[in-house]
Protein backbone atom coordinates (compact mmCIF):
# COMPACT_ATOMS: atom_id res chain seq x y z
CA UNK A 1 -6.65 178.81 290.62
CA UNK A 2 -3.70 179.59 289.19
CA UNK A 3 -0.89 176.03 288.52
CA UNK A 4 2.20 176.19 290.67
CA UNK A 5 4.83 173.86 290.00
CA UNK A 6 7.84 174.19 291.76
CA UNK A 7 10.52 171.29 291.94
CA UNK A 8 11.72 169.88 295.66
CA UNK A 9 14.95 168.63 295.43
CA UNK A 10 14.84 164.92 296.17
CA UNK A 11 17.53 164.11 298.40
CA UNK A 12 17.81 161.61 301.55
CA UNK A 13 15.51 158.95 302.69
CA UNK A 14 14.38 157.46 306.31
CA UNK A 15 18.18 157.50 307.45
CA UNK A 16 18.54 160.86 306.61
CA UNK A 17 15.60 161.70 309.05
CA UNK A 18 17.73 163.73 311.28
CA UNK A 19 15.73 166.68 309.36
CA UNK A 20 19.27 168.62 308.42
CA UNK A 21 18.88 170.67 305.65
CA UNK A 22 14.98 170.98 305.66
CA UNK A 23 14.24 174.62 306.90
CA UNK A 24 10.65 176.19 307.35
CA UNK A 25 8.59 178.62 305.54
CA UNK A 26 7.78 178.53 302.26
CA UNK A 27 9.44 176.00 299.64
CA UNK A 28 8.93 178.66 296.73
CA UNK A 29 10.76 180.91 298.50
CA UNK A 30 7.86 183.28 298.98
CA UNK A 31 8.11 185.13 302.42
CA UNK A 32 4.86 183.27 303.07
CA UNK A 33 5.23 180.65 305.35
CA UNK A 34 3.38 177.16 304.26
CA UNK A 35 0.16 177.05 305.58
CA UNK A 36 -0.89 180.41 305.89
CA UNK A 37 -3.60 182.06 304.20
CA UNK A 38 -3.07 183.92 301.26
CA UNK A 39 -2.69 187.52 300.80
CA UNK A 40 -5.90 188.69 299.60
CA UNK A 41 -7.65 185.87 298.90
CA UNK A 42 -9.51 184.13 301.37
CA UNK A 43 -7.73 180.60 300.66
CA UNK A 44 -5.34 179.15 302.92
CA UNK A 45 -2.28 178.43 301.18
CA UNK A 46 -0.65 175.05 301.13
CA UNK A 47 2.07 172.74 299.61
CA UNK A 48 1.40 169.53 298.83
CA UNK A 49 4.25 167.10 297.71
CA UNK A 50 4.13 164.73 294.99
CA UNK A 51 5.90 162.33 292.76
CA UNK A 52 6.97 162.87 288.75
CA UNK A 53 4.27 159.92 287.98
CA UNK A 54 1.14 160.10 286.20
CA UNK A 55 -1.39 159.17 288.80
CA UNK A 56 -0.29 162.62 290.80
CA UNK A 57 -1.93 164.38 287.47
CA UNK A 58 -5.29 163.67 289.66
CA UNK A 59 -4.31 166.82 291.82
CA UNK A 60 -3.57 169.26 289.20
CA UNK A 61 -7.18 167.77 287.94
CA UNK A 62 -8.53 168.69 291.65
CA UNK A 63 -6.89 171.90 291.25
CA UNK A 64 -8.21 172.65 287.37
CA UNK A 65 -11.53 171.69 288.52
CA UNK A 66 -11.38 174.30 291.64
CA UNK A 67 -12.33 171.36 293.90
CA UNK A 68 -9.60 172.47 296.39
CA UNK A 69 -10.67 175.88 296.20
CA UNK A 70 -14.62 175.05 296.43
CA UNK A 71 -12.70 173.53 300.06
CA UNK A 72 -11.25 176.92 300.97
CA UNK A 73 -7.34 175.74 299.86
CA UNK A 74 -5.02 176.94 297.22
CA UNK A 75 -2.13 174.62 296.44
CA UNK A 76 0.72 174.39 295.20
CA UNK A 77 2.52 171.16 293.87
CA UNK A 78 5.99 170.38 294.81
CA UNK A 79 7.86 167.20 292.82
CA UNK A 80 10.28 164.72 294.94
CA UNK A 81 11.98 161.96 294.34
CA UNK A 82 9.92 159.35 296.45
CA UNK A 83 8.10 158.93 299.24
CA UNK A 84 10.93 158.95 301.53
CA UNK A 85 12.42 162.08 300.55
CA UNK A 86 9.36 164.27 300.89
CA UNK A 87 9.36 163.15 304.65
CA UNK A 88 11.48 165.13 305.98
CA UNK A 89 9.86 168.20 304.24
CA UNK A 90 6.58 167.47 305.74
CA UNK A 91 8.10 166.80 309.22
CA UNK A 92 9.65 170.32 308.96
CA UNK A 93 6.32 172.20 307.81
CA UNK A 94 8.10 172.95 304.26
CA UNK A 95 5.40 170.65 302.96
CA UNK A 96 2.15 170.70 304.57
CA UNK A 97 1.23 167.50 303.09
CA UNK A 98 2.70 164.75 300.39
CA UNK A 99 1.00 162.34 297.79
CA UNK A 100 3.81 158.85 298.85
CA UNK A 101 3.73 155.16 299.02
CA UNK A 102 2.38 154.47 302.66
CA UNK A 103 5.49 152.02 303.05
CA UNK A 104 7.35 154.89 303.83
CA UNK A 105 5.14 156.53 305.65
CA UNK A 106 4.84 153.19 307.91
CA UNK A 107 9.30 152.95 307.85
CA UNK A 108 9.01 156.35 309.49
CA UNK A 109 6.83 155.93 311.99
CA UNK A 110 8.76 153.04 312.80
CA UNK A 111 11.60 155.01 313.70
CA UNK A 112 10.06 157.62 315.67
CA UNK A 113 8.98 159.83 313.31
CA UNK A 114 5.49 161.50 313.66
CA UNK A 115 3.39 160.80 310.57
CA UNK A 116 -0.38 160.90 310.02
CA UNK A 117 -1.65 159.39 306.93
CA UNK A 118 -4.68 161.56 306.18
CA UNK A 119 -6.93 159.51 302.74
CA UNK A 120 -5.44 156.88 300.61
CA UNK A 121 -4.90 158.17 296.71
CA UNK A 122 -4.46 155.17 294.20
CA UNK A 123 -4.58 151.63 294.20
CA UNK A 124 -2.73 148.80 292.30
CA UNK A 125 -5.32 146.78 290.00
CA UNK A 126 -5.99 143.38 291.66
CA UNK A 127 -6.12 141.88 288.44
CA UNK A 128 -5.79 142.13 284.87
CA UNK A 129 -2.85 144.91 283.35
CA UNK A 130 -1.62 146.79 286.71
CA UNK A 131 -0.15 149.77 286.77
CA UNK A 132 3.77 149.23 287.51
CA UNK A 133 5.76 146.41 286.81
CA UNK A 134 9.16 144.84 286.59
CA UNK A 135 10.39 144.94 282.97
CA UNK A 136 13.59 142.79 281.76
CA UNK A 137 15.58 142.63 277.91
CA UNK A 138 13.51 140.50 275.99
CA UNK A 139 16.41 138.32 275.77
CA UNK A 140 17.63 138.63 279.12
CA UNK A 141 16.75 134.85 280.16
CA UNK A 142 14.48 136.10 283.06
CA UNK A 143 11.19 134.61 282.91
CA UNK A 144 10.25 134.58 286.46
CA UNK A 145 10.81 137.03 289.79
CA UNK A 146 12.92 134.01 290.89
CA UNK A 147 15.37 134.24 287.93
CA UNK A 148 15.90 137.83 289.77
CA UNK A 149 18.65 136.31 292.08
CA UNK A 150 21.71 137.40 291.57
CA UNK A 151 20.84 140.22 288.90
CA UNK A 152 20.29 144.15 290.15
CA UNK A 153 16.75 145.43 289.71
CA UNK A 154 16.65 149.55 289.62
CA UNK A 155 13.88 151.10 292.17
CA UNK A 156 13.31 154.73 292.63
CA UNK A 157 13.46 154.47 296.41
CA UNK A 158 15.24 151.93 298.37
CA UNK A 159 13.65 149.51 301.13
CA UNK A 160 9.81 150.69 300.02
CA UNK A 161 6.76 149.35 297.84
CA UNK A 162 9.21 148.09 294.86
CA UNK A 163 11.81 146.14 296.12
CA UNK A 164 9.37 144.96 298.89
CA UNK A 165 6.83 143.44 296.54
CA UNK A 166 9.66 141.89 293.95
CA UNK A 167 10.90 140.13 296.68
CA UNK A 168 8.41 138.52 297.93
CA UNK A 169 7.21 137.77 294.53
CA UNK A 170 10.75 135.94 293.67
CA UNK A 171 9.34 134.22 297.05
CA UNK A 172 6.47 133.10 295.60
CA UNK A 173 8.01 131.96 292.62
CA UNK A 174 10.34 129.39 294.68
CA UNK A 175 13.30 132.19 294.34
CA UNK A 176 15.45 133.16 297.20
CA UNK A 177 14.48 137.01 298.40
CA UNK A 178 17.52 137.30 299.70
CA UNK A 179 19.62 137.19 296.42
CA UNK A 180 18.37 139.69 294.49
CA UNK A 181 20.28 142.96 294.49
CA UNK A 182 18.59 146.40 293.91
CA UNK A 183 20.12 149.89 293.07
CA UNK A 184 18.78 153.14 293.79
CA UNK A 185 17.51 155.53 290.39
CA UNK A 186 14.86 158.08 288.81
CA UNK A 187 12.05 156.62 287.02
CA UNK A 188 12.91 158.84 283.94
CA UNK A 189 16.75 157.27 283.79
CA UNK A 190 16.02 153.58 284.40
CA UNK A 191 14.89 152.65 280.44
CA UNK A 192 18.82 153.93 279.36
CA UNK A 193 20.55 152.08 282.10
CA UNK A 194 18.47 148.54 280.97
CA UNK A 195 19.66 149.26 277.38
CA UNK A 196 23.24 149.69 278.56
CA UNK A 197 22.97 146.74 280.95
CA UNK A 198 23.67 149.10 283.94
CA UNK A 199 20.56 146.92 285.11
CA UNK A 200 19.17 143.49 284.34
CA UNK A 201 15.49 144.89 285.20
CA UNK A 202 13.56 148.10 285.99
CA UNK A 203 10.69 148.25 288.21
CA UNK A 204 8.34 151.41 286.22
CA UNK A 205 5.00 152.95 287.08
CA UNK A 206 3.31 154.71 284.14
CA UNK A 207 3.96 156.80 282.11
CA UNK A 208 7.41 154.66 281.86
CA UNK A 209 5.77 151.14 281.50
CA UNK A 210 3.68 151.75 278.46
CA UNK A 211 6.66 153.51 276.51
CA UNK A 212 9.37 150.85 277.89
CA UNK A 213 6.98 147.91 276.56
CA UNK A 214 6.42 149.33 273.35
CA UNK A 215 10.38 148.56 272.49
CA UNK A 216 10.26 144.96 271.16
CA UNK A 217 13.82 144.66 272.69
CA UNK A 218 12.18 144.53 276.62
CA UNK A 219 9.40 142.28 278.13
CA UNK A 220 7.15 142.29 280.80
CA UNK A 221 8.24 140.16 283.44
CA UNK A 222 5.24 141.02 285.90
CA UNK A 223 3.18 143.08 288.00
CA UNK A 224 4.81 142.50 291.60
CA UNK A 225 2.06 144.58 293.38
CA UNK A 226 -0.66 142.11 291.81
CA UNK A 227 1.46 139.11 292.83
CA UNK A 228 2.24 139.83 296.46
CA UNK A 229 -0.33 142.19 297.63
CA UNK A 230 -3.56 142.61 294.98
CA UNK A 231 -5.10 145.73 294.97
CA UNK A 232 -1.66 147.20 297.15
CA UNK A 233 -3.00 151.16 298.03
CA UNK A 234 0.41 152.62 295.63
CA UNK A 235 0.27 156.30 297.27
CA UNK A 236 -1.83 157.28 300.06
CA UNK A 237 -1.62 161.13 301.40
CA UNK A 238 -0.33 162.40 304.33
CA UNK A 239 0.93 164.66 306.93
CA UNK A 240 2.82 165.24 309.98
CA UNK A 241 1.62 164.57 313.45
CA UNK A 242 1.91 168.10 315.14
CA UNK A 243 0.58 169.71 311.65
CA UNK A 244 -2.45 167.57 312.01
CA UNK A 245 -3.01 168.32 315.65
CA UNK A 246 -2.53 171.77 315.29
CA UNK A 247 -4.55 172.47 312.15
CA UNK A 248 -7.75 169.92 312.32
CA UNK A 249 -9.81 172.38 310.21
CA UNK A 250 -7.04 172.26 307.43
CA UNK A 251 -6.55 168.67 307.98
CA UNK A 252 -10.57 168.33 307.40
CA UNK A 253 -10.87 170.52 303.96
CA UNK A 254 -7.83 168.68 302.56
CA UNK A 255 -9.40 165.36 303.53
CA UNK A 256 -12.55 166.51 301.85
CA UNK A 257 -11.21 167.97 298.88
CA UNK A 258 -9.10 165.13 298.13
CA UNK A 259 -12.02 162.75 298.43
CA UNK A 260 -13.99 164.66 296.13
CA UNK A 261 -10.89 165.26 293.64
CA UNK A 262 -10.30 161.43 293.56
CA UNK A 263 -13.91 160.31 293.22
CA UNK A 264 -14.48 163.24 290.36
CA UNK A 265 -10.63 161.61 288.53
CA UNK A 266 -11.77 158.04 288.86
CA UNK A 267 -14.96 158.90 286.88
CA UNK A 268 -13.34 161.25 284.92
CA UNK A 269 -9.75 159.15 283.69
CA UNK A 270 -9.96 160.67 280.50
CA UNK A 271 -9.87 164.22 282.08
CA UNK A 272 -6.61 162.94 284.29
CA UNK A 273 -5.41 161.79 281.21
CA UNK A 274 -5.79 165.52 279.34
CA UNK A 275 -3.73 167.13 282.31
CA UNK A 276 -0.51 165.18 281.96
CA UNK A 277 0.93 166.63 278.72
CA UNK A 278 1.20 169.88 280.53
CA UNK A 279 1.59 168.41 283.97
CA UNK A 280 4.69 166.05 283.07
CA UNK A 281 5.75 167.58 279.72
CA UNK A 282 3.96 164.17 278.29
CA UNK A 283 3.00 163.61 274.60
CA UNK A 284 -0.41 163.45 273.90
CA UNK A 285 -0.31 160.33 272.30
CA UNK A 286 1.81 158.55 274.93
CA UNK A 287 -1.13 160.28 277.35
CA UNK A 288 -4.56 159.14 275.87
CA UNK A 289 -3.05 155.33 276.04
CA UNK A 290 -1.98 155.25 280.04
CA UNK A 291 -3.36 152.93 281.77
CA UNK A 292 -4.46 154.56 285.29
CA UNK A 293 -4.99 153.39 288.87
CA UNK A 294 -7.77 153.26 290.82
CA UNK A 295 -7.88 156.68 292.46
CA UNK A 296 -9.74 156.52 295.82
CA UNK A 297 -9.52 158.18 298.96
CA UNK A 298 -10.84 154.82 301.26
CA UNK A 299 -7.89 153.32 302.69
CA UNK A 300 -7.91 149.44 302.31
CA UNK A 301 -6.74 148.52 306.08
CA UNK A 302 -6.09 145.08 305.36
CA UNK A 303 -4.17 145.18 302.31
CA UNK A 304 -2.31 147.80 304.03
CA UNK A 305 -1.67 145.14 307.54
CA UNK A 306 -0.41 142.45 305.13
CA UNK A 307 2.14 145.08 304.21
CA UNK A 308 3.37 145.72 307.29
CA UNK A 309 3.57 141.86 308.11
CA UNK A 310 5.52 141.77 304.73
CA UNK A 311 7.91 144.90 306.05
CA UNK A 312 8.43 143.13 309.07
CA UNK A 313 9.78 139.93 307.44
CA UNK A 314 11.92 141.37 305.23
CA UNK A 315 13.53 143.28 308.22
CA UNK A 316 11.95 147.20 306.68
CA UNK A 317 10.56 147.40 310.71
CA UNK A 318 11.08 145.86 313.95
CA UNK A 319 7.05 145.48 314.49
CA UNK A 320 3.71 145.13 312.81
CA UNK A 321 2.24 148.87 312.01
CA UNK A 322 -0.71 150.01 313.70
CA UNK A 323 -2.34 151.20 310.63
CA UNK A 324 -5.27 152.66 312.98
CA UNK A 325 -3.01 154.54 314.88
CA UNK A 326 -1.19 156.37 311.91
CA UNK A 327 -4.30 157.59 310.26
CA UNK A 328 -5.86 160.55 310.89
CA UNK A 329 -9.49 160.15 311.98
């Protein structure tokens, strides 16, 4: 199966849910629409959304390895922003499915939206060196989430996963949540705006963490995942409600081949590893030393409830998620 990378432009988040702007057919500007089957071929086509990160080198690993075709499915990548962005896209049918943080699959639901989250993907290590984390300036004077208040922290996406679990870690650390300050930025720029002091601390997944920490000017300041939720699913997959209802068989190959994909990348990290110089434009250096998540498809309900008690006291939704109810089953 041929590798099809095209770029989504990453625009908007749950406010922006009015779906303006997102049109249908297909986001590579075939005459195709998403979702059909391909000319020829025998696959059915579809796009799959997915972050700039290194963990979403596990499906150009499913696709190397022709799992997804073995399930009947050719895909085709398309990069966004966040989570929140790719929403609309997949409410719209210009994305059959994304790879996002479930936080913002659970903030759109919340507001009406109809979102089905279809496997989990990765998960945050529960102990030992995790896979994002908050770094500072090694001589910034911040030695604890709590020492956060008052300073501006750089996410990628507002109200989601990062500035979530940072607060509540500056919680646990005796801070006040309610002081820090966050501001909205690509991964790929937040390591220029810490050295210019745009920022007082950047909150990184990999491949950013390992090459951030290897300047002796920052520090880690901690893994906010580990702290407030161990073991915190980091991307699940998923879809919208009417694609799920009206394509069940689809639905069930894309569960299956994911499953397989993430089971084959967890005992395989090396091979995830040897897709990213291509996949992200990575060094190969920088690549063999990444440290990965753990890929699997099982969604961990309760870690996933104590988020949504977490969203609901910082005021990210007015109720606790049904986590049952928003998965596909």
């Amino acid at each position: 199966m041929k590798r099809r990378f095209a770029t989504l432009l990453a625009g908007g988040a749950i406010a922006a849910l009015a779906l303006t702007g997102c049109g249908s057919g297909s986001p590579s500007g075939s005459s195709e629409p998403a979702g059909s089957e391909a000319a020829g071929g025998g696959l059915q086509k579809v796009t799959v959304g997915v972050l700039p990160i290194a963990p979403s080198g596990a499906m150009q690993y499913g696709i190397n390895e022709g799992i997804f075709e073995k399930h009947g499915l050719d895909v085709e990548l398309q990069t966004g922003q966040g989570g929140a962005a790719m929403l609309p896209a997949v409410s719209t049918g210009t994305m059959n499915f994304a790879v996002g943080n479930p936080l913002s699959v659970m903030t759109a639901v919340d507001k009406g939206l109809d979102m089905k989250i279809v496997t989990g993907y990765s998960n945050s290590k529960a102990e030992g060196e995790d896979i994002n984390a908050v770094v500072v300036k090694a001589d910034s004077g911040i030695d604890s989430f709590a020492d956060l208040a008052g300073k501006t922290t750089a996410v990628n996406t507002l109200k989601t996963q990062g500035d979530l679990t940072i607060m509540e870690s500056a919680a646990i650390d005796g801070g006040d949540p309610k002081a820090l300050k966050f501001s909205e930025m690509p991964f790929p720029d937040m390591e220029a705006q810490l050295e210019r002091g745009n920022v007082d601390a950047i909150w990184i997944p990999e491949p950013f963490q390992t090459k951030a920490l290897a300047n002796t000017d920052y520090k880690l300041l901690g893994y906010p995942n580990q702290k407030a939720l161990p073991g915190l699913p980091t991307m699940v997959t998923f879809t919208s409600g009417g694609y799920a209802s009206e394509n069940p068989g689809i639905v069930a190959d894309f569960k299956a081949a994911v499953t397989e994909t993430l089971a084959a990348a967890e005992a395989d990290p090396e091979g995830v590893r040897a897709v990213l110089p291509d996949f992200m434009g990575m060094d190969e250096s920088v690549a063999k030393g990444l440290k990965m998540e753990t890929f699997d498809a099982e969604l961990p309900a309760e870690v996933l409830s104590d988020m949504g008690k977490l969203t609901v006291k910082y005021g990210y939704v007015e109720k606790d998620p049904d986590v049952a109810a928003m998965t596909v089953q």
